[in-house]
Protein backbone atom coordinates (compact mmCIF):
# COMPACT_ATOMS: atom_id res chain seq x y z
CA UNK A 1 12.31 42.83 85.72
CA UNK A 2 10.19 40.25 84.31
CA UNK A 3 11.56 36.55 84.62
CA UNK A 4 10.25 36.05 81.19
CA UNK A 5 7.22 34.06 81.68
CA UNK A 6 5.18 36.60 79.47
CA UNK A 7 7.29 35.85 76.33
CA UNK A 8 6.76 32.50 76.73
CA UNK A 9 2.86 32.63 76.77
CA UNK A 10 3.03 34.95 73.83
CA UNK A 11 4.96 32.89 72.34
CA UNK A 12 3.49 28.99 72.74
CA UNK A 13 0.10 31.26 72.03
CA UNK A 14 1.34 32.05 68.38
CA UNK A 15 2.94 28.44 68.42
CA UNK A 16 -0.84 27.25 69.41
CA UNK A 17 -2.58 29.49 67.05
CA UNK A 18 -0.19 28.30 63.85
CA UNK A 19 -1.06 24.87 64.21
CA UNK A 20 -4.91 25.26 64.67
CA UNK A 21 -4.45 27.04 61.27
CA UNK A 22 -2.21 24.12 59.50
CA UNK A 23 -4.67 22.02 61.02
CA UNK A 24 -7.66 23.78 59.08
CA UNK A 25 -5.89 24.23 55.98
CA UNK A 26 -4.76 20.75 55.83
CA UNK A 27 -9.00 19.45 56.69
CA UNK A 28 -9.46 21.58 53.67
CA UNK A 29 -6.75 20.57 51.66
CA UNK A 30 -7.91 16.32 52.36
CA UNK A 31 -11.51 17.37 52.12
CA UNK A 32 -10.78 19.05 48.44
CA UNK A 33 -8.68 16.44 47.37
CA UNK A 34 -11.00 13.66 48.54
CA UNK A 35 -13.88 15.51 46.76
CA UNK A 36 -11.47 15.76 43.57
CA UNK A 37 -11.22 11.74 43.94
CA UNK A 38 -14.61 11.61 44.09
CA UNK A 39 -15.56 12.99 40.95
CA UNK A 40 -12.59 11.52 38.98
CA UNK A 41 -14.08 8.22 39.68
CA UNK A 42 -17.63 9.21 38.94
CA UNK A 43 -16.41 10.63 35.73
CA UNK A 44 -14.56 7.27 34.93
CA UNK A 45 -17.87 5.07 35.60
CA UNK A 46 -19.80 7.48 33.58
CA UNK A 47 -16.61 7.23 30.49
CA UNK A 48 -16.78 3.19 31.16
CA UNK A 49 -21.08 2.85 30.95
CA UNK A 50 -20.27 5.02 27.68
CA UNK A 51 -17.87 3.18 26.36
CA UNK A 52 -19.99 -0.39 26.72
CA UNK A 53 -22.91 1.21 25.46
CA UNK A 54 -20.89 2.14 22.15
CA UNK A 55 -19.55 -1.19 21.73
CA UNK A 56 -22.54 -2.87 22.12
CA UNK A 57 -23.92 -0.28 19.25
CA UNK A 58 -20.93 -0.94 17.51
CA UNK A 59 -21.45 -4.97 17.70
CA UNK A 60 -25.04 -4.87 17.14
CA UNK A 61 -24.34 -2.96 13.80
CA UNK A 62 -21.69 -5.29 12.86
CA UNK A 63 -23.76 -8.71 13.63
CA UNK A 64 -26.44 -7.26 11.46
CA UNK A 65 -24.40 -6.35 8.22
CA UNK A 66 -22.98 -9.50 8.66
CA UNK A 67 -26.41 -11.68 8.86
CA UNK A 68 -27.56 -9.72 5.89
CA UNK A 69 -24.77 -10.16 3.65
CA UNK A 70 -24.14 -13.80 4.95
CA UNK A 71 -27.93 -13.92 3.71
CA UNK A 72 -26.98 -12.50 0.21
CA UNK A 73 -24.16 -14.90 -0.46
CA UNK A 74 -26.36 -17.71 0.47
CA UNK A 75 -29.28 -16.50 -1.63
CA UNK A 76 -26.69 -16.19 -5.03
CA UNK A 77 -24.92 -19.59 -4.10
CA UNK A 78 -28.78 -21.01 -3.93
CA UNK A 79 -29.34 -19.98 -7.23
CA UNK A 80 -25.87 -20.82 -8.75
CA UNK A 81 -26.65 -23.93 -7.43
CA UNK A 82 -30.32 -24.14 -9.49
CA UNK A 83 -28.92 -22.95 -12.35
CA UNK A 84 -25.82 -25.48 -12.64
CA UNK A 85 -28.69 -28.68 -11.55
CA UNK A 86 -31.10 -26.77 -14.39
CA UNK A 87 -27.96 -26.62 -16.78
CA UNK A 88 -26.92 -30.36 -15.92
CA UNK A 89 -30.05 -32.08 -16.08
CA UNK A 90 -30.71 -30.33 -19.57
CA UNK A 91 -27.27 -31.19 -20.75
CA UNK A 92 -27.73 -34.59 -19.38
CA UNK A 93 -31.44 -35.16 -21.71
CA UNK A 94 -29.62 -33.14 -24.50
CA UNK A 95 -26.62 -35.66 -24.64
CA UNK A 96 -29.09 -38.64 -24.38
CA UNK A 97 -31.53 -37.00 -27.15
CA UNK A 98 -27.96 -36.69 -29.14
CA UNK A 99 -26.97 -40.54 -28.64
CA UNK A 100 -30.43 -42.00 -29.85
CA UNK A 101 -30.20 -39.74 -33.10
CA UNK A 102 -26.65 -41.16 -33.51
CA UNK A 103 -26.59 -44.58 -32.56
CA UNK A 104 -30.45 -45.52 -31.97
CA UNK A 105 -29.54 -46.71 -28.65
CA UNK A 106 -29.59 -45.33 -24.80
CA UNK A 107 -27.04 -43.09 -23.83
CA UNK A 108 -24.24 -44.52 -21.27
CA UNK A 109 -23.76 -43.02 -18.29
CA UNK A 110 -20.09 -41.71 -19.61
CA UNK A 111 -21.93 -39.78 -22.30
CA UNK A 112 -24.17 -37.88 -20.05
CA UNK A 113 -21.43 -37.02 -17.75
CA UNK A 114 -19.65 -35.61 -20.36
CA UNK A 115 -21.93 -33.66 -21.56
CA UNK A 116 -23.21 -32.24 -18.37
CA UNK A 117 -19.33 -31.28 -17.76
CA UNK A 118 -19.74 -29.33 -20.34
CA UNK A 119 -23.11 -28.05 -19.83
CA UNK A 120 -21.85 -26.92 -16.30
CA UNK A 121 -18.60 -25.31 -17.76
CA UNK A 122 -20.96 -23.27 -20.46
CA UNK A 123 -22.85 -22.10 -17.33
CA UNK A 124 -19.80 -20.95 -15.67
CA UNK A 125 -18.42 -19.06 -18.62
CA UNK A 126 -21.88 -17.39 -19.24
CA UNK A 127 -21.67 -16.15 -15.80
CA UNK A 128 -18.82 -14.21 -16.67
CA UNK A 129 -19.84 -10.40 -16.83
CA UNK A 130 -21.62 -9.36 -19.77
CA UNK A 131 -20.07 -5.48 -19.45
CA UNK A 132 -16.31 -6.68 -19.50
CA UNK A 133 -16.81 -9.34 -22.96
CA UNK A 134 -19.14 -6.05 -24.09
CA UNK A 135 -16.39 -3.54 -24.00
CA UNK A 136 -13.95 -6.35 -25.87
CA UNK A 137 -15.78 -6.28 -28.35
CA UNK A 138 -16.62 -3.05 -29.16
CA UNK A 139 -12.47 -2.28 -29.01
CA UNK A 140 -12.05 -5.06 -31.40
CA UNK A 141 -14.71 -3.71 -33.34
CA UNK A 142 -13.50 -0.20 -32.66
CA UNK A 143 -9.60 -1.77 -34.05
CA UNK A 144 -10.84 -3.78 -36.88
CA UNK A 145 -13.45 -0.69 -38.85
CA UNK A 146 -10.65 1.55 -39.46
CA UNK A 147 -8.43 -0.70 -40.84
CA UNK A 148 -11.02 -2.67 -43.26
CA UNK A 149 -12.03 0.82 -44.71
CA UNK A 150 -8.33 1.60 -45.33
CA UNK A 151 -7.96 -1.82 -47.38
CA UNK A 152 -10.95 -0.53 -49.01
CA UNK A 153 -9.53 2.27 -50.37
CA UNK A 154 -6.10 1.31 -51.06
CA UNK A 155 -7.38 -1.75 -52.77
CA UNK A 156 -8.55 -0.16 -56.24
CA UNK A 157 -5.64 1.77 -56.37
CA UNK A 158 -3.38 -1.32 -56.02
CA UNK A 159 -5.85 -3.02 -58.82
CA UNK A 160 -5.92 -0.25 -61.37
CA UNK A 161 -1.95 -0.11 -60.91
CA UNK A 162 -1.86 -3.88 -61.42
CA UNK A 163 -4.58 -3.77 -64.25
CA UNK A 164 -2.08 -0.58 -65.73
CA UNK A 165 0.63 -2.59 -65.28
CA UNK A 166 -0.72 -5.89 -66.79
CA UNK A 167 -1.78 -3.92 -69.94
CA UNK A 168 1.45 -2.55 -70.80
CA UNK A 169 2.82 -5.56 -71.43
CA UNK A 170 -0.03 -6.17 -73.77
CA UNK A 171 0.20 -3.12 -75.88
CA UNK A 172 3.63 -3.83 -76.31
CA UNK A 173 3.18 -7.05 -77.38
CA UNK A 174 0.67 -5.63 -79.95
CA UNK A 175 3.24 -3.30 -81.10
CA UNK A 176 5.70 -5.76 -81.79
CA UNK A 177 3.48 -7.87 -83.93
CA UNK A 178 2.57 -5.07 -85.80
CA UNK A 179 6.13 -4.10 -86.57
CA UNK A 180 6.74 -7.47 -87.14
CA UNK A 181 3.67 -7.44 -89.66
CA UNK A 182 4.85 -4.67 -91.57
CA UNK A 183 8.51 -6.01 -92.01
């Protein structure tokens, strides 16, 4: 019989054999995985240049709306500003043109401020939109026609009533002399 030395080496051979092939599959498994890594993090730069390359767009776009409406304002406040100094200084010669008529003399310095407070106020409230006073005025309009033609019409009847009304006292009147006449 066989002391069993046979069993053994077929044995620790399998034993051998099974870890040469967890050995290979686990090379594989690292190798895969490491490769996986790999292009996770190469996909993440790529996602990251991307993303700063959008936000720079995105800033670039914003900086320039904002320089040209920053431009716009300053443009309209310019010539707010040109218009109010125009306004004044007429204001100011208006109110000193006024004075001489009135009084033959200079104007005081009070007198022109004034009046170029008021000038500038007037500039202000022309600046108001023309559309919005527009449309209140056509309502008003709009409110006021009907009504003036219906006073229209209802005022001859009211006078021809009144006029019916102030003549029947008069014929009666007439009537009563005449009776009175006759008696």
């Amino acid at each position: 019989m066989s002391n069993g030395n046979g069993v053994t080496a077929t044995l620790s051979g399998a034993a051998e054999s099974v870890k040469d092939k967890a050995v290979e599959i686990g090379e594989a498994v690292a190798s895969t995985a490491s490769a996986t890594v790999a292009k996770a993090k190469k996909a993440a730069k790529k996602a990251r240049k991307t993303v700063k390359a959008d936000i720079a767009k995105a800033k670039k776009a914003v900086a320039k709306r904002t320089d040209k409406a920053s431009k716009a304002v300053k443009k309209t406040v310019a010539k707010a500003k040109k218009k109010l100094a125009a306004a004044s200084a007429s204001a100011k010669a208006e109110a000193a043109s006024l004075q001489k008529k009135v009084t033959g003399k200079k104007a005081t310095k009070k007198t022109a401020k004034k009046a170029a407070k008021k000038a500038t106020r007037k500039a202000a409230v022309k600046k108001a939109p023309a559309r919005k006073t527009a449309k209140k005025a056509v309502k008003k309009v709009a409110r006021k026609a009907p009504v003036k033609k219906a006073a229209r019409k209802a005022a001859p009847k009211k006078a021809a009533k009144k006029a019916v009304r102030k003549a029947a006292p008069k014929k009666a009147a007439k009537k009563a002399a005449k009776k009175a006449a006759r008696k």
